[in-house]
PDB file of N, CA and C in Angstrom:
ATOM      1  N   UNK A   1     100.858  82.957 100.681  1.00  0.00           N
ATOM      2  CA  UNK A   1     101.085  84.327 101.081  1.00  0.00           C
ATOM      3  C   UNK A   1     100.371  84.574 102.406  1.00  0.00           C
ATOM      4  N   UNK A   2     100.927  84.936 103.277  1.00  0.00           N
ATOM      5  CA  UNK A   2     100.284  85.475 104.428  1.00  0.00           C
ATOM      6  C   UNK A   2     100.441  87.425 104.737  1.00  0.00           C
ATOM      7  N   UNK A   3      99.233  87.405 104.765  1.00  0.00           N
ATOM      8  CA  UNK A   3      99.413  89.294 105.030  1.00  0.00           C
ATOM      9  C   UNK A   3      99.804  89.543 106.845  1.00  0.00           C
ATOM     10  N   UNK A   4     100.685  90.302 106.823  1.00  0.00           N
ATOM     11  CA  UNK A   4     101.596  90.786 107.970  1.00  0.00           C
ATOM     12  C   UNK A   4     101.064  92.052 108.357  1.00  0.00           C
ATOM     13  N   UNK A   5     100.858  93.186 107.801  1.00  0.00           N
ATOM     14  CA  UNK A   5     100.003  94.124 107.914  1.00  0.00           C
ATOM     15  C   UNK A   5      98.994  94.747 106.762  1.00  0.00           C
ATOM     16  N   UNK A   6      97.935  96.127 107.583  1.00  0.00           N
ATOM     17  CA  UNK A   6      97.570  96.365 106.741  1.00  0.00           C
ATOM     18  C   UNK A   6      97.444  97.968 107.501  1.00  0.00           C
ATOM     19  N   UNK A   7      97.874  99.353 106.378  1.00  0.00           N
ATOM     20  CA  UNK A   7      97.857 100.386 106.778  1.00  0.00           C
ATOM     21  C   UNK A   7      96.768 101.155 105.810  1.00  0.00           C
ATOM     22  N   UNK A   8      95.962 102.279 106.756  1.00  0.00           N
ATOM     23  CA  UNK A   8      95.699 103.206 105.925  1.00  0.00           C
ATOM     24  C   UNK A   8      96.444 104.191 105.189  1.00  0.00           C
ATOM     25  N   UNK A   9      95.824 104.546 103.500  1.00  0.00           N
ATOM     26  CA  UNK A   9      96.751 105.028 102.832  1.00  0.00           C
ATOM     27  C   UNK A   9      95.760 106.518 102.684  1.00  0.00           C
ATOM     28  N   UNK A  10      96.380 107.748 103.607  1.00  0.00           N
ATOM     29  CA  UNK A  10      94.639 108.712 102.955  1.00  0.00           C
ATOM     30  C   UNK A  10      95.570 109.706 102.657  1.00  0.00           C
ATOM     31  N   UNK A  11      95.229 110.451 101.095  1.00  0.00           N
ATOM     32  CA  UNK A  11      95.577 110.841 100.167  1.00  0.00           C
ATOM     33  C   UNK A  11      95.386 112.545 100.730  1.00  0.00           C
ATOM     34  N   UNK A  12      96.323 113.385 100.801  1.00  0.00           N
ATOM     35  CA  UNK A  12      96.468 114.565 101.214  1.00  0.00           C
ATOM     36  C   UNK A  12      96.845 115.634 100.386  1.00  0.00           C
ATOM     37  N   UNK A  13      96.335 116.735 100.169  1.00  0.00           N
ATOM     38  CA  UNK A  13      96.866 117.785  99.526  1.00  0.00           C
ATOM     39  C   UNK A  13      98.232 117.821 100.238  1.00  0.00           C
ATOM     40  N   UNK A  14      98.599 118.701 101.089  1.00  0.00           N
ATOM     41  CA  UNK A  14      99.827 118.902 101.804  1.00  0.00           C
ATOM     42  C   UNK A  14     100.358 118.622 103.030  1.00  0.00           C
ATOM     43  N   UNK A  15     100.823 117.662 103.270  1.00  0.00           N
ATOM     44  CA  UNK A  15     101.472 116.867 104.582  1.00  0.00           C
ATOM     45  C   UNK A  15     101.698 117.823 105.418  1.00  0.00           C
ATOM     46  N   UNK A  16     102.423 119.083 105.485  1.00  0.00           N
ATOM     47  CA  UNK A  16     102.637 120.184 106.500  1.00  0.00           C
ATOM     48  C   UNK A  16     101.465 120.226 106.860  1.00  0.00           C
ATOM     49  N   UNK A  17     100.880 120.535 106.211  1.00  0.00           N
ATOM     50  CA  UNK A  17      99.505 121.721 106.546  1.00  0.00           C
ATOM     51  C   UNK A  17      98.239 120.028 107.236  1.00  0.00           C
ATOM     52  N   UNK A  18      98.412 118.960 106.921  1.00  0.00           N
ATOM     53  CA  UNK A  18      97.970 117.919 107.649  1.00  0.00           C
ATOM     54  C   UNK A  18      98.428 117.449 109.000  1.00  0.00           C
ATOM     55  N   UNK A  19      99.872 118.027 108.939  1.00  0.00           N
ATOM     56  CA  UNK A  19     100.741 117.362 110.517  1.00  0.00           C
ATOM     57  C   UNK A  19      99.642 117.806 111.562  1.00  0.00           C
ATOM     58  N   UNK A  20      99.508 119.032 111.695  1.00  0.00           N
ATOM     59  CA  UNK A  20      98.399 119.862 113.107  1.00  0.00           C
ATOM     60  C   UNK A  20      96.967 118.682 113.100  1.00  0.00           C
ATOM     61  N   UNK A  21      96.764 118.397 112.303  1.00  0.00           N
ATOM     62  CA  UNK A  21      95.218 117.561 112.870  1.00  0.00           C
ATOM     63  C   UNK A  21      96.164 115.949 113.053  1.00  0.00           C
ATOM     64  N   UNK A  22      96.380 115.378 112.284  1.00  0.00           N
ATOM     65  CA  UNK A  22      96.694 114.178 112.491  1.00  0.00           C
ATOM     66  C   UNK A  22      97.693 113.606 113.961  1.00  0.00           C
ATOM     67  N   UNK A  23      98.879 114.692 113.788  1.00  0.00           N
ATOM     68  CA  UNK A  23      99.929 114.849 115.229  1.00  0.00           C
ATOM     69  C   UNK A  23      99.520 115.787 116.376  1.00  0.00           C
ATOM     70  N   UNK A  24      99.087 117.011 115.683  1.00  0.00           N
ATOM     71  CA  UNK A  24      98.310 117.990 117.298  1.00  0.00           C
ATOM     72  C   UNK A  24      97.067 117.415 117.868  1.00  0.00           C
ATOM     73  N   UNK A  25      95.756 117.165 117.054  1.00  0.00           N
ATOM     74  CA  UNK A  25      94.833 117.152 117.305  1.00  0.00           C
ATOM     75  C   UNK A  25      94.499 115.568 118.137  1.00  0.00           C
ATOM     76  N   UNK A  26      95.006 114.317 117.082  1.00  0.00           N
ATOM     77  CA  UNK A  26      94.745 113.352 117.000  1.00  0.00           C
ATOM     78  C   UNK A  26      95.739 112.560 117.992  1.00  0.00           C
ATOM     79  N   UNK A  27      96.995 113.319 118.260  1.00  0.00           N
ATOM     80  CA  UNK A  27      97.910 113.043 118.816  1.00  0.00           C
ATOM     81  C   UNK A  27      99.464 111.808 118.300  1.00  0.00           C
ATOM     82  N   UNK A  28      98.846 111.727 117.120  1.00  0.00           N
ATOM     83  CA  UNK A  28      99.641 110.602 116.580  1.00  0.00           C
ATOM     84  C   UNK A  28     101.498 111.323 116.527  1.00  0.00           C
ATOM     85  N   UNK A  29     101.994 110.304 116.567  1.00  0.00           N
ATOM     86  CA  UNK A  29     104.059 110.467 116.324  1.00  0.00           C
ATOM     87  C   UNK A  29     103.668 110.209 115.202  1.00  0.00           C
ATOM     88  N   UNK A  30     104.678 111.684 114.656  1.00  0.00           N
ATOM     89  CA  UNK A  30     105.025 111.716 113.101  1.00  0.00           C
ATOM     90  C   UNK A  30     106.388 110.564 113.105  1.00  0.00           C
ATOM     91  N   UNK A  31     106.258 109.806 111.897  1.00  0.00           N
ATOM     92  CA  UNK A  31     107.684 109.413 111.471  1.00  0.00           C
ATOM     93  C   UNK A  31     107.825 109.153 109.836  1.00  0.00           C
ATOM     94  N   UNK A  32     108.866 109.971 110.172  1.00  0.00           N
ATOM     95  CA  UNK A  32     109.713 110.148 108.297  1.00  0.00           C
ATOM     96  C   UNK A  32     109.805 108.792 107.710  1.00  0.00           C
ATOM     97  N   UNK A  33     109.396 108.581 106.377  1.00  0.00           N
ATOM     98  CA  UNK A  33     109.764 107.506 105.824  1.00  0.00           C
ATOM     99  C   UNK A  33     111.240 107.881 104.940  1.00  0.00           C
ATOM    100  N   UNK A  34     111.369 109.502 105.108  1.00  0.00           N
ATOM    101  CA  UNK A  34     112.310 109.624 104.143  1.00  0.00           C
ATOM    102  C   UNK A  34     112.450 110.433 102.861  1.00  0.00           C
ATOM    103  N   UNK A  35     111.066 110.219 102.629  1.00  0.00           N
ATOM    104  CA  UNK A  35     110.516 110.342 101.224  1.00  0.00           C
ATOM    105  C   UNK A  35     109.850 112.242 101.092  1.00  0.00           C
ATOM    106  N   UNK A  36     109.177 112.456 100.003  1.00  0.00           N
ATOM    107  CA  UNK A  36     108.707 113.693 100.240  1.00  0.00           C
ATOM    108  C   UNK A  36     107.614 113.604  99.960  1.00  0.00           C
ATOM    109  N   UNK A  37     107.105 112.997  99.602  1.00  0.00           N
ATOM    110  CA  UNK A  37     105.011 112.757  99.304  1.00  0.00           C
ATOM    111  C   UNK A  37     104.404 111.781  99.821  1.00  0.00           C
ATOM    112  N   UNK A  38     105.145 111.114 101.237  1.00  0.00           N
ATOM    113  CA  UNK A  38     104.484 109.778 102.058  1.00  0.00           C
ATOM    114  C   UNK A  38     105.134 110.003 103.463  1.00  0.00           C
ATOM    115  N   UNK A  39     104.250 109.601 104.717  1.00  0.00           N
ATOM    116  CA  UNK A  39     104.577 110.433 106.266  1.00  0.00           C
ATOM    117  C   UNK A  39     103.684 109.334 106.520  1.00  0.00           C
ATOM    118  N   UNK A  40     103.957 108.423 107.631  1.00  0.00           N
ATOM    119  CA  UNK A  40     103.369 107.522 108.868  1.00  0.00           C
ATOM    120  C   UNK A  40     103.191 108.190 110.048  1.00  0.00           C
ATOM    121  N   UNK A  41     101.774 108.229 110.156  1.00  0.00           N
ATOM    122  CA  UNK A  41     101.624 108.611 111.865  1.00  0.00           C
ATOM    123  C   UNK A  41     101.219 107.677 112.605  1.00  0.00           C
ATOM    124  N   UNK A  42     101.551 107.497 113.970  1.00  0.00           N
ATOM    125  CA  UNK A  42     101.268 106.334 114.607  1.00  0.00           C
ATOM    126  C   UNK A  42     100.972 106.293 116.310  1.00  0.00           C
ATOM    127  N   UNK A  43     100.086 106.305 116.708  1.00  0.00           N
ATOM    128  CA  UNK A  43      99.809 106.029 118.196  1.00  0.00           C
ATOM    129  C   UNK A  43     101.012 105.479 118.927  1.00  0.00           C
ATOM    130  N   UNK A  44     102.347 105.911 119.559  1.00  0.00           N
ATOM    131  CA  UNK A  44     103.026 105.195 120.558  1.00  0.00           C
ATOM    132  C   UNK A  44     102.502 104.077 121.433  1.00  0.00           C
ATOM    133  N   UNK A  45     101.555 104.268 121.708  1.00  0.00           N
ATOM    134  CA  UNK A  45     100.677 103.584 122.955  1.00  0.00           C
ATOM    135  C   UNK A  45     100.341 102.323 122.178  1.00  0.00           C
ATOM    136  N   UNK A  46      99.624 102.232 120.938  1.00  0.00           N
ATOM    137  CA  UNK A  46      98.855 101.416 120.583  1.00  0.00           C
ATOM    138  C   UNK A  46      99.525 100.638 119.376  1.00  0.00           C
ATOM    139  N   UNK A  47     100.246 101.131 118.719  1.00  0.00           N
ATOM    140  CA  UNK A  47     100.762 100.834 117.450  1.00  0.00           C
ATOM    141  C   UNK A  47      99.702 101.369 115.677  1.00  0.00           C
ATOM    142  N   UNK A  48      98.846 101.827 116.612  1.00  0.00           N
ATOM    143  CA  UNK A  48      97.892 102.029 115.434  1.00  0.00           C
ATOM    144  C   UNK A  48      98.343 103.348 114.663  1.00  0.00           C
ATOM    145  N   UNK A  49      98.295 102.885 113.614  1.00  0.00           N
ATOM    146  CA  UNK A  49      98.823 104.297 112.754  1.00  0.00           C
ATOM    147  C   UNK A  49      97.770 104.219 111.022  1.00  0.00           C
ATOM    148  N   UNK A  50      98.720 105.383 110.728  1.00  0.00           N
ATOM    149  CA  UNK A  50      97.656 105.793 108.883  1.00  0.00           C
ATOM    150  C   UNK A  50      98.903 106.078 107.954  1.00  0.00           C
ATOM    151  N   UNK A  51      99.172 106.167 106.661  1.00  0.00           N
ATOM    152  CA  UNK A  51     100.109 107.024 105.922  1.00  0.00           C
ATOM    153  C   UNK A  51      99.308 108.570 105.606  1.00  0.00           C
ATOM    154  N   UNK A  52     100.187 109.509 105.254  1.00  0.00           N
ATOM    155  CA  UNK A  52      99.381 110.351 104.144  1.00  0.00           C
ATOM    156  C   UNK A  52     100.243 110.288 103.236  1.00  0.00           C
ATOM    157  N   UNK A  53      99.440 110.665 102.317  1.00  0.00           N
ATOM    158  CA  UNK A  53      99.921 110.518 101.177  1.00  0.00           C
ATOM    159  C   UNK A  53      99.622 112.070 100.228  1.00  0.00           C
ATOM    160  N   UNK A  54     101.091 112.512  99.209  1.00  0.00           N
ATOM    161  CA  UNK A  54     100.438 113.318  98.012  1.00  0.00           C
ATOM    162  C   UNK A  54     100.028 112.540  96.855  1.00  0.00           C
ATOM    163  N   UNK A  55     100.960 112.031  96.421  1.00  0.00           N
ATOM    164  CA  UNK A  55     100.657 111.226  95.459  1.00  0.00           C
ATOM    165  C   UNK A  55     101.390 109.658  95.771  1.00  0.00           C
ATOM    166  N   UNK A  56     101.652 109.117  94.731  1.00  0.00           N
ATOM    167  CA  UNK A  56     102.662 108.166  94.441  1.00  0.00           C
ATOM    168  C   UNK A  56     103.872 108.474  93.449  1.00  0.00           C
ATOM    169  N   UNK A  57     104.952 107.871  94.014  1.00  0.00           N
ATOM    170  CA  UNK A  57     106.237 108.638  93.235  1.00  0.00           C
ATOM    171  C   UNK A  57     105.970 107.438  92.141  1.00  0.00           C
ATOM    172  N   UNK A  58     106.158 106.449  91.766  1.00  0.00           N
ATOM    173  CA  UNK A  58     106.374 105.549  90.980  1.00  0.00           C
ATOM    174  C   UNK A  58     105.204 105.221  90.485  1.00  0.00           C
ATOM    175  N   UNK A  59     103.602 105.027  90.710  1.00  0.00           N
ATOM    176  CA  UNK A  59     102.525 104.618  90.237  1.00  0.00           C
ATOM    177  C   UNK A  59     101.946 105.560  89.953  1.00  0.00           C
ATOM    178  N   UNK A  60     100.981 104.532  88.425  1.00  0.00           N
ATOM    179  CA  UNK A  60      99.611 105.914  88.224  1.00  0.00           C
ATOM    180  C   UNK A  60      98.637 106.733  89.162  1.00  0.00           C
ATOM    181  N   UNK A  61      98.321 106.019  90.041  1.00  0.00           N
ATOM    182  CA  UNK A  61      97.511 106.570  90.923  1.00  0.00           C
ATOM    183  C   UNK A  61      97.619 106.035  92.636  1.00  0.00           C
ATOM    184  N   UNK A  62      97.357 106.548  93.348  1.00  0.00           N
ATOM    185  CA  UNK A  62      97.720 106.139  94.790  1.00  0.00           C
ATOM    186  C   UNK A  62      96.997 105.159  95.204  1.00  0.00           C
ATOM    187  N   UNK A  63      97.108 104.337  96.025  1.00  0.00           N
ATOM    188  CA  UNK A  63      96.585 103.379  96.876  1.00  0.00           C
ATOM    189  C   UNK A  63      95.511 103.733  97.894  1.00  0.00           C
ATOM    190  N   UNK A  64      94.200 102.943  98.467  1.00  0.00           N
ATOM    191  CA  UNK A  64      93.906 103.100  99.667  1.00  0.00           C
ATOM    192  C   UNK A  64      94.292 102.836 100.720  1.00  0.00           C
ATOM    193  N   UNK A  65      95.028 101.636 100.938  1.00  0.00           N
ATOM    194  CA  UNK A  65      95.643 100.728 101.810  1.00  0.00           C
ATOM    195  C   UNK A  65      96.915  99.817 101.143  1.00  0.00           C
ATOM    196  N   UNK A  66      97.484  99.931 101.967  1.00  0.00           N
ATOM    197  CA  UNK A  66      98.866  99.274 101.801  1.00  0.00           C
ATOM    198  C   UNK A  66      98.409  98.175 102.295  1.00  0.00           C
ATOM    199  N   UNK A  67      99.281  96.406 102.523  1.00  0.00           N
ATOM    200  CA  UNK A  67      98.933  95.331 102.761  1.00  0.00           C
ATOM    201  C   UNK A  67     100.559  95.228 102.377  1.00  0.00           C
ATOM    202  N   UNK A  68     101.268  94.209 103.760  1.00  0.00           N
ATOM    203  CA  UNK A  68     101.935  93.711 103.651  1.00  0.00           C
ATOM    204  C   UNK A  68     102.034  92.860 103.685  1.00  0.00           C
ATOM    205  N   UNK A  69     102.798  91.769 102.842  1.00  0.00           N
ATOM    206  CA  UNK A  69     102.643  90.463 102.922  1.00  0.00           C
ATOM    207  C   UNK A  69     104.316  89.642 102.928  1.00  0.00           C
ATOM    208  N   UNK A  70     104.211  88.481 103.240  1.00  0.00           N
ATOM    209  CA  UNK A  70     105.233  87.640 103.335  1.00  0.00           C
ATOM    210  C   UNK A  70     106.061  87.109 102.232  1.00  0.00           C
ATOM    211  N   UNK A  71     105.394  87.273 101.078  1.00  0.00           N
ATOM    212  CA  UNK A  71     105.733  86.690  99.715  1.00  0.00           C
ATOM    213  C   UNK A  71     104.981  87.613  98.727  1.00  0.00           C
ATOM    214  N   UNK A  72     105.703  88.640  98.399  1.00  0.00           N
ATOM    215  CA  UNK A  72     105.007  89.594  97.259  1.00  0.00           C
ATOM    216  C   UNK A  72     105.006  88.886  95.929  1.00  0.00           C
ATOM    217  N   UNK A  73     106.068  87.832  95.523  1.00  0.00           N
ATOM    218  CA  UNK A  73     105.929  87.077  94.374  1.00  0.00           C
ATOM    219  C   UNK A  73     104.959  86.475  94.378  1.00  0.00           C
ATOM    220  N   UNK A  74     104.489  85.516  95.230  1.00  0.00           N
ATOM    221  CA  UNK A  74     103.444  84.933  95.307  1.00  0.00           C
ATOM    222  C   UNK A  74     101.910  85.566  95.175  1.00  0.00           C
ATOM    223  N   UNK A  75     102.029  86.864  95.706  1.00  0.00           N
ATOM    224  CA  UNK A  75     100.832  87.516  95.906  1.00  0.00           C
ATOM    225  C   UNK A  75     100.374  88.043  94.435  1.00  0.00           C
ATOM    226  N   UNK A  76     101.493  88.513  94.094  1.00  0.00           N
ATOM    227  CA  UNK A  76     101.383  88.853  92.392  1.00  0.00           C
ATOM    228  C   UNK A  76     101.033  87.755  91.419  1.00  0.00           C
ATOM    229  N   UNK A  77     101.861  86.534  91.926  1.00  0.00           N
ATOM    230  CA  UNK A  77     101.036  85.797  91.117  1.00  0.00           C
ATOM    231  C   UNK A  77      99.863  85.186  90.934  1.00  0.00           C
ATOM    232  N   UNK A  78      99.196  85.243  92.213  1.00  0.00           N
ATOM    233  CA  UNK A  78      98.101  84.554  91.973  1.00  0.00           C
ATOM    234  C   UNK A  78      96.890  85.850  91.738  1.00  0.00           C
ATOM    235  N   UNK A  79      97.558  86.976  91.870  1.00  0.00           N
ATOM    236  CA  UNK A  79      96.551  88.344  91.455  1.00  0.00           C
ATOM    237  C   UNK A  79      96.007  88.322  89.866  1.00  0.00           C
ATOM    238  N   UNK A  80      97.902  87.663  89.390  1.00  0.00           N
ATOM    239  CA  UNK A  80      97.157  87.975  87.617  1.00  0.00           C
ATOM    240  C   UNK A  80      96.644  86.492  87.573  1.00  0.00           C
ATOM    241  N   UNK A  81      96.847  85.539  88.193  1.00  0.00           N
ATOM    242  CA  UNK A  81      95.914  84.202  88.231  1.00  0.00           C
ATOM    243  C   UNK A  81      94.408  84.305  88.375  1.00  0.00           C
ATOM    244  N   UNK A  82      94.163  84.928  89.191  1.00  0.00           N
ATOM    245  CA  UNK A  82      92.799  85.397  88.958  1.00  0.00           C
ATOM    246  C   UNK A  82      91.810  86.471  88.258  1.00  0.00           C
ATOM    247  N   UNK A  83      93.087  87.200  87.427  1.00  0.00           N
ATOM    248  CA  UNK A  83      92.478  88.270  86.170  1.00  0.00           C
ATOM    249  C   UNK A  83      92.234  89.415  87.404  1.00  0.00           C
ATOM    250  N   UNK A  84      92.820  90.093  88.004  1.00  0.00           N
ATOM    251  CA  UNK A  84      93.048  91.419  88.584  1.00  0.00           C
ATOM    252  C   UNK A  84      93.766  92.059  87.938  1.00  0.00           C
ATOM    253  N   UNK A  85      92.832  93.176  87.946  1.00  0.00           N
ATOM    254  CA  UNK A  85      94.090  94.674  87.257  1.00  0.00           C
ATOM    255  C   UNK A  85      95.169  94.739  87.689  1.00  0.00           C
ATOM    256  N   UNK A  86      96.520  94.395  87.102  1.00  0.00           N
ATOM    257  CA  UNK A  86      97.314  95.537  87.919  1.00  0.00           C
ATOM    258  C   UNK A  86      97.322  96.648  87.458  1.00  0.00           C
ATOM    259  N   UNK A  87      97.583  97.679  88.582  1.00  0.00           N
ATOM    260  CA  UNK A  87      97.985  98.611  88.379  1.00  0.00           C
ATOM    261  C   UNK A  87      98.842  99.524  88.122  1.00  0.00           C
ATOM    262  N   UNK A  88      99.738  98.565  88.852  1.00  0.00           N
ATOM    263  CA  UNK A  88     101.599  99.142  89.273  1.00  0.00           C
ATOM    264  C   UNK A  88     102.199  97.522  88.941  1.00  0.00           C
ATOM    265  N   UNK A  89     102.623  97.558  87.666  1.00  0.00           N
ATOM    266  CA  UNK A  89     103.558  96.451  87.729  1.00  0.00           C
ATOM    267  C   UNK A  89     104.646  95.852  88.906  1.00  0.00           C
ATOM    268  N   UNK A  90     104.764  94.814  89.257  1.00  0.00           N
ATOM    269  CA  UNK A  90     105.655  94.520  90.317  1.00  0.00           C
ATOM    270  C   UNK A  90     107.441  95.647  90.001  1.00  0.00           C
ATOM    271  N   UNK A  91     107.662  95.705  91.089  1.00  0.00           N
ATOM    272  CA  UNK A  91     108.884  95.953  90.693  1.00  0.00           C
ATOM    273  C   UNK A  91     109.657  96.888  92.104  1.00  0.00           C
ATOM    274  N   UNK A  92     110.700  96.402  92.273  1.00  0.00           N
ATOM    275  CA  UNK A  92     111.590  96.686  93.332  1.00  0.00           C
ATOM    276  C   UNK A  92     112.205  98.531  93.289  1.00  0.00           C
ATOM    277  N   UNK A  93     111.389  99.132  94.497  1.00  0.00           N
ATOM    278  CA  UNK A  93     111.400 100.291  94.377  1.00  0.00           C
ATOM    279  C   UNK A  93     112.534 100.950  95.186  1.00  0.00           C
ATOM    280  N   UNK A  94     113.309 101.803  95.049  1.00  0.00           N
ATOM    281  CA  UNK A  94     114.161 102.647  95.208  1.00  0.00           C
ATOM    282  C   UNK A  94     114.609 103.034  97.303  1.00  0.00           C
ATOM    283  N   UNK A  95     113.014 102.867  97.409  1.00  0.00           N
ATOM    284  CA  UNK A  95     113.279 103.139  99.168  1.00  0.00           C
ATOM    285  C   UNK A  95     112.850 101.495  99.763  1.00  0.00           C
ATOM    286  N   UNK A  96     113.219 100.564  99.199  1.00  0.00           N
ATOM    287  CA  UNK A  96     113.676  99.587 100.111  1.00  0.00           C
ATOM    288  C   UNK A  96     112.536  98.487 100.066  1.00  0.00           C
ATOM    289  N   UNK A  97     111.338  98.322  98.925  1.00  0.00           N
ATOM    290  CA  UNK A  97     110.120  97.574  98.946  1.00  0.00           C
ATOM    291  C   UNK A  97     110.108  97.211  97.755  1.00  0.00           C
ATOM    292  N   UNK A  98     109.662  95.521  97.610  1.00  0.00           N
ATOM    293  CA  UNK A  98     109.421  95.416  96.358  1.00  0.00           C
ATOM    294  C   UNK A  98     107.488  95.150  96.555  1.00  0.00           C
ATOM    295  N   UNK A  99     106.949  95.794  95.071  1.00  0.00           N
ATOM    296  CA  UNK A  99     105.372  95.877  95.389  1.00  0.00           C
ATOM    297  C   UNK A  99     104.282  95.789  94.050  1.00  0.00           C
ATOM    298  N   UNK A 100     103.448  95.500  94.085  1.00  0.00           N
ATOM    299  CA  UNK A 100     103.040  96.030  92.953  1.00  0.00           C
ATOM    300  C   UNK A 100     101.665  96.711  93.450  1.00  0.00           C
ATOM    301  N   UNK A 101     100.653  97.517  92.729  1.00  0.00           N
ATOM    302  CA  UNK A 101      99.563  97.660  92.795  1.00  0.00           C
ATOM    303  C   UNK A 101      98.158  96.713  92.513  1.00  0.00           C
ATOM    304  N   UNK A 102      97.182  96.710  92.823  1.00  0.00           N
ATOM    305  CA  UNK A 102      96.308  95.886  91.771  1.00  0.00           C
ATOM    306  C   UNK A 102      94.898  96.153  92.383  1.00  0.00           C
ATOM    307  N   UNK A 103      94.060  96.386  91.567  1.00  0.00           N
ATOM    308  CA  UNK A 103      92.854  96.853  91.800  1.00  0.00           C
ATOM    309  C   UNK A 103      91.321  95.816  92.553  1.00  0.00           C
ATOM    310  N   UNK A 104      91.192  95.965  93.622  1.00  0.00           N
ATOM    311  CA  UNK A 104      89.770  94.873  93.721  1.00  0.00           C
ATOM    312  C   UNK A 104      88.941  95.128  93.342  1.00  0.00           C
ATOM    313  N   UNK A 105      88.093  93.932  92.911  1.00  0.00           N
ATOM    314  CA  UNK A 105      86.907  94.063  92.260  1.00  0.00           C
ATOM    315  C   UNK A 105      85.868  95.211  92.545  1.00  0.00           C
ATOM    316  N   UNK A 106      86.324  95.906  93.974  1.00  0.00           N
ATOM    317  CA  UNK A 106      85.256  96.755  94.043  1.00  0.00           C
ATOM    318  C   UNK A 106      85.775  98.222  94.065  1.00  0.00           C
ATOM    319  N   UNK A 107      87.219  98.363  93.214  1.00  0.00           N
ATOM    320  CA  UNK A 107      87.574  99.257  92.187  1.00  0.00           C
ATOM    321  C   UNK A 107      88.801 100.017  93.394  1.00  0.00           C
ATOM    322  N   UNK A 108      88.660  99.642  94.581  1.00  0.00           N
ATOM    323  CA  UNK A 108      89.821  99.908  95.460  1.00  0.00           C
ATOM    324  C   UNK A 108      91.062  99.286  94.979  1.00  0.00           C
ATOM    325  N   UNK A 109      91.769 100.225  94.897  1.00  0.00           N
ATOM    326  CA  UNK A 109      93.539 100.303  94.609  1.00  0.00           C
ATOM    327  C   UNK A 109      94.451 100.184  95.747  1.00  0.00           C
ATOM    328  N   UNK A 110      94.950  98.576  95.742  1.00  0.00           N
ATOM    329  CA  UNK A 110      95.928  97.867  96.806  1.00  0.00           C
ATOM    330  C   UNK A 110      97.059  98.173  97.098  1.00  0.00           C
ATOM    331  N   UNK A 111      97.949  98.756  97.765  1.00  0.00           N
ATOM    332  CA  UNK A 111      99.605  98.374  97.105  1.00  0.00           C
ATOM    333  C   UNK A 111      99.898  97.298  98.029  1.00  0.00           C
ATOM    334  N   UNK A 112     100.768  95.844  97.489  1.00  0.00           N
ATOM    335  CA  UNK A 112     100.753  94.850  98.061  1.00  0.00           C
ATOM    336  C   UNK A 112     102.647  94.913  98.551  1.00  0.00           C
ATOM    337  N   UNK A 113     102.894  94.824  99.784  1.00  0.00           N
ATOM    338  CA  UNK A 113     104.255  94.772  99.552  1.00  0.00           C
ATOM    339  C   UNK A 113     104.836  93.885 100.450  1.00  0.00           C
ATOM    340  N   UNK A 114     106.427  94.051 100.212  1.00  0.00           N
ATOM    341  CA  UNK A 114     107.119  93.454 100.992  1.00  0.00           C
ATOM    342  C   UNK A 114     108.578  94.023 101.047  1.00  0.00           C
ATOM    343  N   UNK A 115     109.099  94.015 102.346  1.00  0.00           N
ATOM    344  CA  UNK A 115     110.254  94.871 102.621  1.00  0.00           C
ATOM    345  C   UNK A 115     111.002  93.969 101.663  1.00  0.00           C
ATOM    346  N   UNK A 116     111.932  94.712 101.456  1.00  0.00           N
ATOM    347  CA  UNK A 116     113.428  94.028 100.847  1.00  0.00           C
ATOM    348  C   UNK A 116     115.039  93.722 101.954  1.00  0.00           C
ATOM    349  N   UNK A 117     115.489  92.656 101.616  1.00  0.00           N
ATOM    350  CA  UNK A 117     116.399  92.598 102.797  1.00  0.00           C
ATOM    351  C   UNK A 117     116.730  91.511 103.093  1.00  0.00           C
TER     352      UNK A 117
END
């Protein structure tokens, strides 16, 4: 498995009412994932960006960081190979990622993914 990226995931009461600091203040480009409880902002210039997040539509609890990787099968497997929680069973989600969750030892909640396609 090789990881391809890794994004911040920071957990927001209300994305509107977050756009003004993250896009006015901070200056980041909003872009739609689509969805209604997840928004990427991202530096044009730099590529550096964050998600916010309300919740998670499909998992118990939200992620800190996303991590993308090259082989999500692989990544899953060697997660329960080494006795990691999951959290979010693997499984091919609705907007275009297959992923699962899984907890590190130091109680941070992963989502590990990979586009579909």
């Amino acid at each position: 498995m090789r990881v391809e990226s890794i994004i911040a995931d920071l957990r927001v009461p209300d994305l509107e009412a977050a756009r003004d600091f993250y896009a006015g203040y901070l200056g980041l480009s909003e872009e739609s994932l689509g969805l209604s409880w997840v928004t990427r902002h991202t530096d044009p210039r730099t590529g550096a960006g964050l998600q916010l997040l309300t919740r998670d539509a499909t998992a118990p609890v939200p992620p800190v960081v996303s991590v993308k990787v090259d082989d999500v099968d692989e990544a899953y497997a060697e997660a329960r190979r080494r006795g990691y929680e999951i959290v979010h069973d693997l499984s091919q989600e609705a907007w275009g990622i297959r992923r699962f969750f899984v907890r590190a030892p130091d109680g941070n909640v992963l989502n590990i993914a990979q586009h579909s396609g």
